[in-house]
PDB file of N, CA and C in Angstrom:
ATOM      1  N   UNK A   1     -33.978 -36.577   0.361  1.00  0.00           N
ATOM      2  CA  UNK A   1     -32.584 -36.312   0.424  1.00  0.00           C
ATOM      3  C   UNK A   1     -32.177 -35.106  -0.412  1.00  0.00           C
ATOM      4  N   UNK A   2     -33.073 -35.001  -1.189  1.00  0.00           N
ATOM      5  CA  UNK A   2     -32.477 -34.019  -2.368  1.00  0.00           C
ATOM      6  C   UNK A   2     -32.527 -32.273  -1.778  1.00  0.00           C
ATOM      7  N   UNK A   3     -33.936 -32.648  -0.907  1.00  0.00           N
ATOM      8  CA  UNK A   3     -33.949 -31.447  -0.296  1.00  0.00           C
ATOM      9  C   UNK A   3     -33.310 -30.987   0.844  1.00  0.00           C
ATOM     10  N   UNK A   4     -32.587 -31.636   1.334  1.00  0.00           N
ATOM     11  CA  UNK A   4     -31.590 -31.055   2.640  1.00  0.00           C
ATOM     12  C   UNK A   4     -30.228 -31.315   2.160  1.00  0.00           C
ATOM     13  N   UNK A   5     -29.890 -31.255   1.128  1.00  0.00           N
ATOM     14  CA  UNK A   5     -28.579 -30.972  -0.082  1.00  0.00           C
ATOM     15  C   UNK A   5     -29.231 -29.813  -0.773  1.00  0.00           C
ATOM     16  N   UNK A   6     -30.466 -29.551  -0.994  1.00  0.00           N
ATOM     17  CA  UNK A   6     -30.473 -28.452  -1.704  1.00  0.00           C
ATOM     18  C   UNK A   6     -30.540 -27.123  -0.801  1.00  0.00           C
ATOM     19  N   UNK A   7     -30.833 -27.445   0.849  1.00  0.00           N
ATOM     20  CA  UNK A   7     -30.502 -26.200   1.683  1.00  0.00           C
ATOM     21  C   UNK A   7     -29.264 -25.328   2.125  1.00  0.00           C
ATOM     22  N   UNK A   8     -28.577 -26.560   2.503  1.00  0.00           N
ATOM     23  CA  UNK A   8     -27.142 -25.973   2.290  1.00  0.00           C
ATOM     24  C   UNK A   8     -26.293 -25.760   1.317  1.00  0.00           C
ATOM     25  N   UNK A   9     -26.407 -25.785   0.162  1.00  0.00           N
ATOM     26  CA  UNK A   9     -25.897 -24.878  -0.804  1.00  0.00           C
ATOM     27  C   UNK A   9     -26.403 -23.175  -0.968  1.00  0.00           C
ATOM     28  N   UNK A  10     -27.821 -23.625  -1.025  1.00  0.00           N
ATOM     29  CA  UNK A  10     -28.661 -21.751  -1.331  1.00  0.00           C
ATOM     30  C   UNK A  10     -27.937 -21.312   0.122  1.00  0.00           C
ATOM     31  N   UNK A  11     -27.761 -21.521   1.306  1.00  0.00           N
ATOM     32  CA  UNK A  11     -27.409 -20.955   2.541  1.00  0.00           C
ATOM     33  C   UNK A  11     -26.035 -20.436   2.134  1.00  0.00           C
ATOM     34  N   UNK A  12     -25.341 -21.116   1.272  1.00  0.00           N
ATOM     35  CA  UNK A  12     -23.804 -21.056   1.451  1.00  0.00           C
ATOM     36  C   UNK A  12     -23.852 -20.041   0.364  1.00  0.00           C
ATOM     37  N   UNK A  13     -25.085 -19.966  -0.849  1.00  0.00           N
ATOM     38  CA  UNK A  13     -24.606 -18.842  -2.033  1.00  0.00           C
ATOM     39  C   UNK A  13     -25.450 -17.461  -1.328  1.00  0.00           C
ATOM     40  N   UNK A  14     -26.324 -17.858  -0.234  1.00  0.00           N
ATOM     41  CA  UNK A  14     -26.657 -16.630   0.595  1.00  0.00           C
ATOM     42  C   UNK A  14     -25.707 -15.987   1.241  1.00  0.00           C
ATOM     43  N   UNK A  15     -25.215 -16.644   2.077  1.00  0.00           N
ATOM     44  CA  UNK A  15     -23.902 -16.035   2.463  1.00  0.00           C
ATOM     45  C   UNK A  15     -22.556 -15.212   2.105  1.00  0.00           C
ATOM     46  N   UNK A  16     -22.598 -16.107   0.794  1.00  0.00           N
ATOM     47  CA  UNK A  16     -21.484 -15.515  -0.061  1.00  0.00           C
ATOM     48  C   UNK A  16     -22.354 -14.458  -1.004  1.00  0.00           C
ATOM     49  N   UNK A  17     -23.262 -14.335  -1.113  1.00  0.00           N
ATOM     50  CA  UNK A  17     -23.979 -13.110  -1.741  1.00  0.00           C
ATOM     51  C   UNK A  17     -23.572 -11.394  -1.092  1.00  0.00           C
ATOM     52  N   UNK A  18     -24.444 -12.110   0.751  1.00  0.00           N
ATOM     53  CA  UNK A  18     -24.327 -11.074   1.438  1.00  0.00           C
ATOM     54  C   UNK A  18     -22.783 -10.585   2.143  1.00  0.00           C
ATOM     55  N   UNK A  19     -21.601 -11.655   1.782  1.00  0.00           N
ATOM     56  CA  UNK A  19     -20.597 -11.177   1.876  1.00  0.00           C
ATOM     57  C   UNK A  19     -20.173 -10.181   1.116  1.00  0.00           C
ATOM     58  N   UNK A  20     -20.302 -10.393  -0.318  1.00  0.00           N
ATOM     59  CA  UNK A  20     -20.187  -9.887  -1.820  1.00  0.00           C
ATOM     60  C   UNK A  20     -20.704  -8.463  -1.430  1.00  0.00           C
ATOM     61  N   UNK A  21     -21.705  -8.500  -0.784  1.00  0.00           N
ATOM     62  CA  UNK A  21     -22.695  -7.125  -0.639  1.00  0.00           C
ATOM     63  C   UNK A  21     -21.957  -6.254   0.054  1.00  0.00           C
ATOM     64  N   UNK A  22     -21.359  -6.824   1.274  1.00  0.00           N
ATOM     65  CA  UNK A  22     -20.644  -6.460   2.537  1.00  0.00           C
ATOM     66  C   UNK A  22     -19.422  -5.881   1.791  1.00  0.00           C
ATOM     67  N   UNK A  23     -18.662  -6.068   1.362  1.00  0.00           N
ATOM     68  CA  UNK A  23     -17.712  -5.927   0.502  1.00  0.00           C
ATOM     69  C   UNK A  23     -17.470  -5.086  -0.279  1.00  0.00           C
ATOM     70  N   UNK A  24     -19.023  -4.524  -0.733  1.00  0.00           N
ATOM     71  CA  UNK A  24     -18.980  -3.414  -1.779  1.00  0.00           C
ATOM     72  C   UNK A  24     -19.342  -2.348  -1.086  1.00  0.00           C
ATOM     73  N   UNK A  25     -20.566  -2.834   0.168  1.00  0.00           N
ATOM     74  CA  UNK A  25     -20.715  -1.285   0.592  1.00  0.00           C
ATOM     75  C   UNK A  25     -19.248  -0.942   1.684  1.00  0.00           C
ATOM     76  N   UNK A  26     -18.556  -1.698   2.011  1.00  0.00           N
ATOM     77  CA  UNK A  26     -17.342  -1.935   2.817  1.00  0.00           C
ATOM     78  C   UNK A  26     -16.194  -0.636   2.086  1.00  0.00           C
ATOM     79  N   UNK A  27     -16.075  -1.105   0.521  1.00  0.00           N
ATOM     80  CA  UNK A  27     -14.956  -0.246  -0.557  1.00  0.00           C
ATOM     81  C   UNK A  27     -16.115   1.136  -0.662  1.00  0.00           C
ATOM     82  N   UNK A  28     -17.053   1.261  -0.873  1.00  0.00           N
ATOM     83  CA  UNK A  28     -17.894   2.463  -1.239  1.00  0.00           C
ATOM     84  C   UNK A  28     -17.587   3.670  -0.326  1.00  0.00           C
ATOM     85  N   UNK A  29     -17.856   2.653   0.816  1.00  0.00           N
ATOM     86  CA  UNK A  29     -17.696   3.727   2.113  1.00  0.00           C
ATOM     87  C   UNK A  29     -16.380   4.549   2.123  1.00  0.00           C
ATOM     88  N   UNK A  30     -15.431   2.884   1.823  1.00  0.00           N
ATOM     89  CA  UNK A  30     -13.741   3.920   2.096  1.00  0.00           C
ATOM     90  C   UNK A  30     -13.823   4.765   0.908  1.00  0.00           C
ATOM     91  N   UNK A  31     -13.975   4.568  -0.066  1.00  0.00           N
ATOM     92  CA  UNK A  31     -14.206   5.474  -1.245  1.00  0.00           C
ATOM     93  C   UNK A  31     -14.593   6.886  -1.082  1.00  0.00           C
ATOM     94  N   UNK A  32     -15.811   7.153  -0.126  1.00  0.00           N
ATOM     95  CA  UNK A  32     -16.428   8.245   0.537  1.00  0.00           C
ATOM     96  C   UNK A  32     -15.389   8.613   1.146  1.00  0.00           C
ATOM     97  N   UNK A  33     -14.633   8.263   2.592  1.00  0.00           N
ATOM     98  CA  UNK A  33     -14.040   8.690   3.286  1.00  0.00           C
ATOM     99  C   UNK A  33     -12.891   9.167   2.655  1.00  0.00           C
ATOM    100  N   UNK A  34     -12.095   8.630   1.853  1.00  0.00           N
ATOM    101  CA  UNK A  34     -10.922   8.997   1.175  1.00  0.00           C
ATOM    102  C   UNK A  34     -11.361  10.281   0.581  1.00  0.00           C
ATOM    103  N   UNK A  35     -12.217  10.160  -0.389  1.00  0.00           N
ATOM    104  CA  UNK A  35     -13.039  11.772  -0.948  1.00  0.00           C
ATOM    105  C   UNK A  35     -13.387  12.832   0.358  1.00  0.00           C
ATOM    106  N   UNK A  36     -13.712  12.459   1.348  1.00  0.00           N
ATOM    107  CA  UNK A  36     -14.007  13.526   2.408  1.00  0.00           C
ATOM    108  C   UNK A  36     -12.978  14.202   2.973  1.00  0.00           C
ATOM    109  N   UNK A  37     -11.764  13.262   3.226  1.00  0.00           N
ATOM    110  CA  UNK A  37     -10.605  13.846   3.636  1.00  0.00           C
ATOM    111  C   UNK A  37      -9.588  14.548   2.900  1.00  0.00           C
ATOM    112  N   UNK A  38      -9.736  13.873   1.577  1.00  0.00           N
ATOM    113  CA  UNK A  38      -9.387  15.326   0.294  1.00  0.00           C
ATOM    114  C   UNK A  38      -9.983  16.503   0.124  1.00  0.00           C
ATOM    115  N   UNK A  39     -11.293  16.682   0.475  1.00  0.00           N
ATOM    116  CA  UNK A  39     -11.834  18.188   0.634  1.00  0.00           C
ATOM    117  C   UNK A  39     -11.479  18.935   2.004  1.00  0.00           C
ATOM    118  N   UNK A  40     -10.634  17.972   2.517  1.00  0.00           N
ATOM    119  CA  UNK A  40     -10.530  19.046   4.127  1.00  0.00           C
ATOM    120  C   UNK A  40      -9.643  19.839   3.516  1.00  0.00           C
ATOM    121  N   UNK A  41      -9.435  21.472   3.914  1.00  0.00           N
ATOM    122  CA  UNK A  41      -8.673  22.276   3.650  1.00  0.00           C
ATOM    123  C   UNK A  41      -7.345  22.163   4.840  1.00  0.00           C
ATOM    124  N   UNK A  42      -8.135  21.501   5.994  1.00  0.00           N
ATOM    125  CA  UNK A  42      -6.550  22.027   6.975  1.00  0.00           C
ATOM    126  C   UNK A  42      -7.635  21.908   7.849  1.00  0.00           C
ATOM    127  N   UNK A  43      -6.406  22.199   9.024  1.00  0.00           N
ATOM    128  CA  UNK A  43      -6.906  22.829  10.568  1.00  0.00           C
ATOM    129  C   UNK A  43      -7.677  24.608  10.245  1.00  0.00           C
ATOM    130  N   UNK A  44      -8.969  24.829  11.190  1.00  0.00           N
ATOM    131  CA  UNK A  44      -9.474  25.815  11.315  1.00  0.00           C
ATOM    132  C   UNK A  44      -8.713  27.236  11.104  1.00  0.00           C
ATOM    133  N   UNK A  45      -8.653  27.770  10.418  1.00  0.00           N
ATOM    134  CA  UNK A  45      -7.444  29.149  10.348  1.00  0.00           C
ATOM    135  C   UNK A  45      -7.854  30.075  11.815  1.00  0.00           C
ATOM    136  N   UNK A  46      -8.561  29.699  12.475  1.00  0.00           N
ATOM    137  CA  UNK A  46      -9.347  30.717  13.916  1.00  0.00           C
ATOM    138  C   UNK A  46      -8.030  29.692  15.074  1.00  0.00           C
ATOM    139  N   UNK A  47      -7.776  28.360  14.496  1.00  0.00           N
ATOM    140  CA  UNK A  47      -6.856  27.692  15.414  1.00  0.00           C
ATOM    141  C   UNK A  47      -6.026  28.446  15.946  1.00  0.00           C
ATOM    142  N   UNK A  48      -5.019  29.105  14.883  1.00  0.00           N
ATOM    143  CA  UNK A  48      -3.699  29.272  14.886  1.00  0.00           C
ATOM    144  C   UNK A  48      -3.665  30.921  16.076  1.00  0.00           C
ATOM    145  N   UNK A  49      -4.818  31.611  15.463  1.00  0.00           N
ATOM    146  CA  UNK A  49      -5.102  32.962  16.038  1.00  0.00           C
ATOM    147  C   UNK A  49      -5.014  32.678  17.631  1.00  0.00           C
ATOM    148  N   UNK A  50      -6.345  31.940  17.866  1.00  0.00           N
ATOM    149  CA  UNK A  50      -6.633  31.031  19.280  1.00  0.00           C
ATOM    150  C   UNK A  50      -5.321  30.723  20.334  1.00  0.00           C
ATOM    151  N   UNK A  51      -4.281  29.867  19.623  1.00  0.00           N
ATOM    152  CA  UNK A  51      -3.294  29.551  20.165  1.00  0.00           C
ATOM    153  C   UNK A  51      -2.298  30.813  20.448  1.00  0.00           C
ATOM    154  N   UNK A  52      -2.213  31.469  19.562  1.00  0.00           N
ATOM    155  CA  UNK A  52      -0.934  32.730  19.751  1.00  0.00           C
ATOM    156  C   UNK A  52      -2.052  33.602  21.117  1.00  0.00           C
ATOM    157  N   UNK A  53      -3.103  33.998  20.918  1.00  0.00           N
ATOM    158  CA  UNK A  53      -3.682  34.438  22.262  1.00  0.00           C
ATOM    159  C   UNK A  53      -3.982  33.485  23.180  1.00  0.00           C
ATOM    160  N   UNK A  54      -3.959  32.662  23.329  1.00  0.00           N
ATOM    161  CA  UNK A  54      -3.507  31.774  24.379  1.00  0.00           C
ATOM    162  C   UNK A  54      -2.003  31.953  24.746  1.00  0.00           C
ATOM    163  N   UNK A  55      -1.020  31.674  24.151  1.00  0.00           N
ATOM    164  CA  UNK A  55       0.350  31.995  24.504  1.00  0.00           C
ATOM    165  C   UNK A  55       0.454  33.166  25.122  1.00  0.00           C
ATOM    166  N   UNK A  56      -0.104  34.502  24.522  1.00  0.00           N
ATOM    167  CA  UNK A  56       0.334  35.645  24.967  1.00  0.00           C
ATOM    168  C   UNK A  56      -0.530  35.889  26.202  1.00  0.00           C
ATOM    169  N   UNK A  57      -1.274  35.285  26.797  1.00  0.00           N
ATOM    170  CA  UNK A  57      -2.353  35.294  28.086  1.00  0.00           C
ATOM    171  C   UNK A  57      -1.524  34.719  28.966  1.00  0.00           C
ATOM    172  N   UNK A  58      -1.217  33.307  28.505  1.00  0.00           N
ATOM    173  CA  UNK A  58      -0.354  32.968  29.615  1.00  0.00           C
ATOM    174  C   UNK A  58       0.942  33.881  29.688  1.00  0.00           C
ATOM    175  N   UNK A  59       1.982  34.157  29.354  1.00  0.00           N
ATOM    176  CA  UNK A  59       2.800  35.164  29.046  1.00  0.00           C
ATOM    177  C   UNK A  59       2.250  36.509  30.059  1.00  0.00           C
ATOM    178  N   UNK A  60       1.401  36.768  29.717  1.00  0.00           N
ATOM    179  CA  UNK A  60       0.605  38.019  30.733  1.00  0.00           C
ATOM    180  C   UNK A  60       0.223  37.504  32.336  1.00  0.00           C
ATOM    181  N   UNK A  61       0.127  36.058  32.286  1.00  0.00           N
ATOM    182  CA  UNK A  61      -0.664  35.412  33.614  1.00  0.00           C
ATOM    183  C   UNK A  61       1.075  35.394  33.997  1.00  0.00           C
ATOM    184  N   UNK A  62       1.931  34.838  33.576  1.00  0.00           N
ATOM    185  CA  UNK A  62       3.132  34.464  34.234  1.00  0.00           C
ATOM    186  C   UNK A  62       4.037  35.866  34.997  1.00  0.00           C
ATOM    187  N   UNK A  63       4.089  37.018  33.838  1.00  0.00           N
ATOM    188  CA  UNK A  63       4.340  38.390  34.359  1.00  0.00           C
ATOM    189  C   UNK A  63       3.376  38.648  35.845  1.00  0.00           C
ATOM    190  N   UNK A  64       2.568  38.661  35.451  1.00  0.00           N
ATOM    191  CA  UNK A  64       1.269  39.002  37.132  1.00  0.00           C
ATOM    192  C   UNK A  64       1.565  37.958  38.309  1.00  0.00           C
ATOM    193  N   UNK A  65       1.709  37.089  38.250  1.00  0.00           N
ATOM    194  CA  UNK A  65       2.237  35.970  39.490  1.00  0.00           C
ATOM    195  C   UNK A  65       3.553  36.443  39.528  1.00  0.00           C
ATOM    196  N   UNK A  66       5.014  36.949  38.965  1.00  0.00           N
ATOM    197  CA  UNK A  66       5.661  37.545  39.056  1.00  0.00           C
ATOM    198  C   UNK A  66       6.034  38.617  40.062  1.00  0.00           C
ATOM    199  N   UNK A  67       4.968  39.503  39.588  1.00  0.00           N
ATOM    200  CA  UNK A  67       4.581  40.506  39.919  1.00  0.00           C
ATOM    201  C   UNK A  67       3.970  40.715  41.290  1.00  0.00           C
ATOM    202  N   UNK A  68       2.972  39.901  41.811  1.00  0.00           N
ATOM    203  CA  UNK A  68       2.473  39.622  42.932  1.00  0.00           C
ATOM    204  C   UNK A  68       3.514  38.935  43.867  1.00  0.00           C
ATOM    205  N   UNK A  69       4.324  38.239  42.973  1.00  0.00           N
ATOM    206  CA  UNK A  69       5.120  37.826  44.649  1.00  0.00           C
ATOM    207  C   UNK A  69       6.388  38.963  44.693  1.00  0.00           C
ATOM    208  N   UNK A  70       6.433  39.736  43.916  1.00  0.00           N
ATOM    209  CA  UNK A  70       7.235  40.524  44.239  1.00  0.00           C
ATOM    210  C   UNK A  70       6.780  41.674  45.427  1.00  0.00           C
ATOM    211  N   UNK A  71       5.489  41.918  44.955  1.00  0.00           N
ATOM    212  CA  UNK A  71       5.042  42.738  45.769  1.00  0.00           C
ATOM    213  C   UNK A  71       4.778  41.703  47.304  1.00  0.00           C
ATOM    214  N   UNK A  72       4.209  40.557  47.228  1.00  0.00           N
ATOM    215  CA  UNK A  72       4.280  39.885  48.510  1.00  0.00           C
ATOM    216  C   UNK A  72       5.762  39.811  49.764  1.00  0.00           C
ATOM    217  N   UNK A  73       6.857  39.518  48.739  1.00  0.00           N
ATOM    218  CA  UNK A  73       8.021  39.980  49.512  1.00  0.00           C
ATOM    219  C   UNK A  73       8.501  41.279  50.314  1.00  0.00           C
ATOM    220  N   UNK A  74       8.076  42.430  48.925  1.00  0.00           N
ATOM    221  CA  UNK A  74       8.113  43.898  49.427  1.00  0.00           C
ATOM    222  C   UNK A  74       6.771  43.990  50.962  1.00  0.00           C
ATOM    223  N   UNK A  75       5.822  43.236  51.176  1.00  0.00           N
ATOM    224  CA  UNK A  75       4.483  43.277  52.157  1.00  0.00           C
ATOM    225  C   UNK A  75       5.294  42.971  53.356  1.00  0.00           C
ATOM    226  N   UNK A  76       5.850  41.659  52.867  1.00  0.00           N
ATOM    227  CA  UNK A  76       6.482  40.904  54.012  1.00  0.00           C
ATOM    228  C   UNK A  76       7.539  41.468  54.724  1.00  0.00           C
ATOM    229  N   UNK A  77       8.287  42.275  53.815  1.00  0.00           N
ATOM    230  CA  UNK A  77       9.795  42.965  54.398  1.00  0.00           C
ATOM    231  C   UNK A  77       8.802  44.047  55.643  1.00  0.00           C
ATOM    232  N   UNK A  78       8.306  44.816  54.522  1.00  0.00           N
ATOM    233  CA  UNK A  78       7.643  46.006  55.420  1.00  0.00           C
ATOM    234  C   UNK A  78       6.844  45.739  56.945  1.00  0.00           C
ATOM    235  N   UNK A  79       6.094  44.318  57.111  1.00  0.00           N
ATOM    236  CA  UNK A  79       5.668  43.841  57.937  1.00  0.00           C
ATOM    237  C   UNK A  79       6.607  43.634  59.283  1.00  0.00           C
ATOM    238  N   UNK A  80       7.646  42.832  58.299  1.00  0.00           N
ATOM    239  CA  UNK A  80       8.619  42.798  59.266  1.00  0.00           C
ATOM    240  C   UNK A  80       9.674  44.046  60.126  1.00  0.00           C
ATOM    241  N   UNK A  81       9.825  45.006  59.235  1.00  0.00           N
ATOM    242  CA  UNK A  81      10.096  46.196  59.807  1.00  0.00           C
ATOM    243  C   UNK A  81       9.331  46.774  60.792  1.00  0.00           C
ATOM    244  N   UNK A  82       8.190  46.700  60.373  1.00  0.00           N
ATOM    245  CA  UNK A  82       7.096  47.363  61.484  1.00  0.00           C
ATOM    246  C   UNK A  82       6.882  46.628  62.734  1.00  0.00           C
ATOM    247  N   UNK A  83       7.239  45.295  62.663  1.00  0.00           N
ATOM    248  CA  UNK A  83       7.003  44.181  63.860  1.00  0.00           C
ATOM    249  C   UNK A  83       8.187  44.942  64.768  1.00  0.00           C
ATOM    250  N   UNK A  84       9.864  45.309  64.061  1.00  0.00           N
ATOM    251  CA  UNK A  84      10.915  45.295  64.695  1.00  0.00           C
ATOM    252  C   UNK A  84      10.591  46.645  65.575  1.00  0.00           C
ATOM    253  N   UNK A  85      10.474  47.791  64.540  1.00  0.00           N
ATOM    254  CA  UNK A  85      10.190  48.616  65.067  1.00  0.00           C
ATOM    255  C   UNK A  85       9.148  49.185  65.921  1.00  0.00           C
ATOM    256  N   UNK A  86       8.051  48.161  66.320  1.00  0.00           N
ATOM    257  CA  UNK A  86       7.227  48.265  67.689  1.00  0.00           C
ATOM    258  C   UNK A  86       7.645  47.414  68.526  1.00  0.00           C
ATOM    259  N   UNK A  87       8.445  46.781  68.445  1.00  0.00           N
ATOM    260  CA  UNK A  87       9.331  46.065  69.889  1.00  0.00           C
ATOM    261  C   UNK A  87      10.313  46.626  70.599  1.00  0.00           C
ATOM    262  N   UNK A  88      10.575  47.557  69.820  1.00  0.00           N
ATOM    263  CA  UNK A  88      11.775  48.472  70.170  1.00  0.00           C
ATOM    264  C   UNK A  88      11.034  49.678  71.192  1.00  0.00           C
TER     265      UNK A  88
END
């Protein structure tokens, strides 16, 4: 008897050992992470560059589609002139 009272206790201070364990490497870690995210300086300084030439591309892409249907209208008028004026 003595020995299947003496298993489930060592099981239960095993457990609570490897909880104990769990626990510390659990705080260590956040410990790490908290320290890692204090050395970040920021977002990439190449970000900010990146984005303003991105803006000004699109800005340049939006002028050119602009631009093209303007000239598509001016195609179309002229087309149409030339249709009138060979029916005539």
């Amino acid at each position: 008897m003595s020995t299947s009272r003496a298993g489930p206790p060592d099981l239960v201070q095993q457990l609570l050992t490897e909880r104990r364990e769990l626990l510390v490497a659990n705080e260590r870690l956040r410990m790490e992470l908290e320290e890692l995210r204090a050395r970040e300086v920021g977002p990439d300084p190449r970000l900010r560059r990146l984005e303003d030439e991105n803006a000004r591309l699109r800005q340049e892409l939006a002028a050119a589609r602009t631009q093209v249907e303007t000239f598509e209208v001016g195609v179309q008028k002229a087309v149409a002139q030339l249709e009138a004026e060979l029916e005539t």
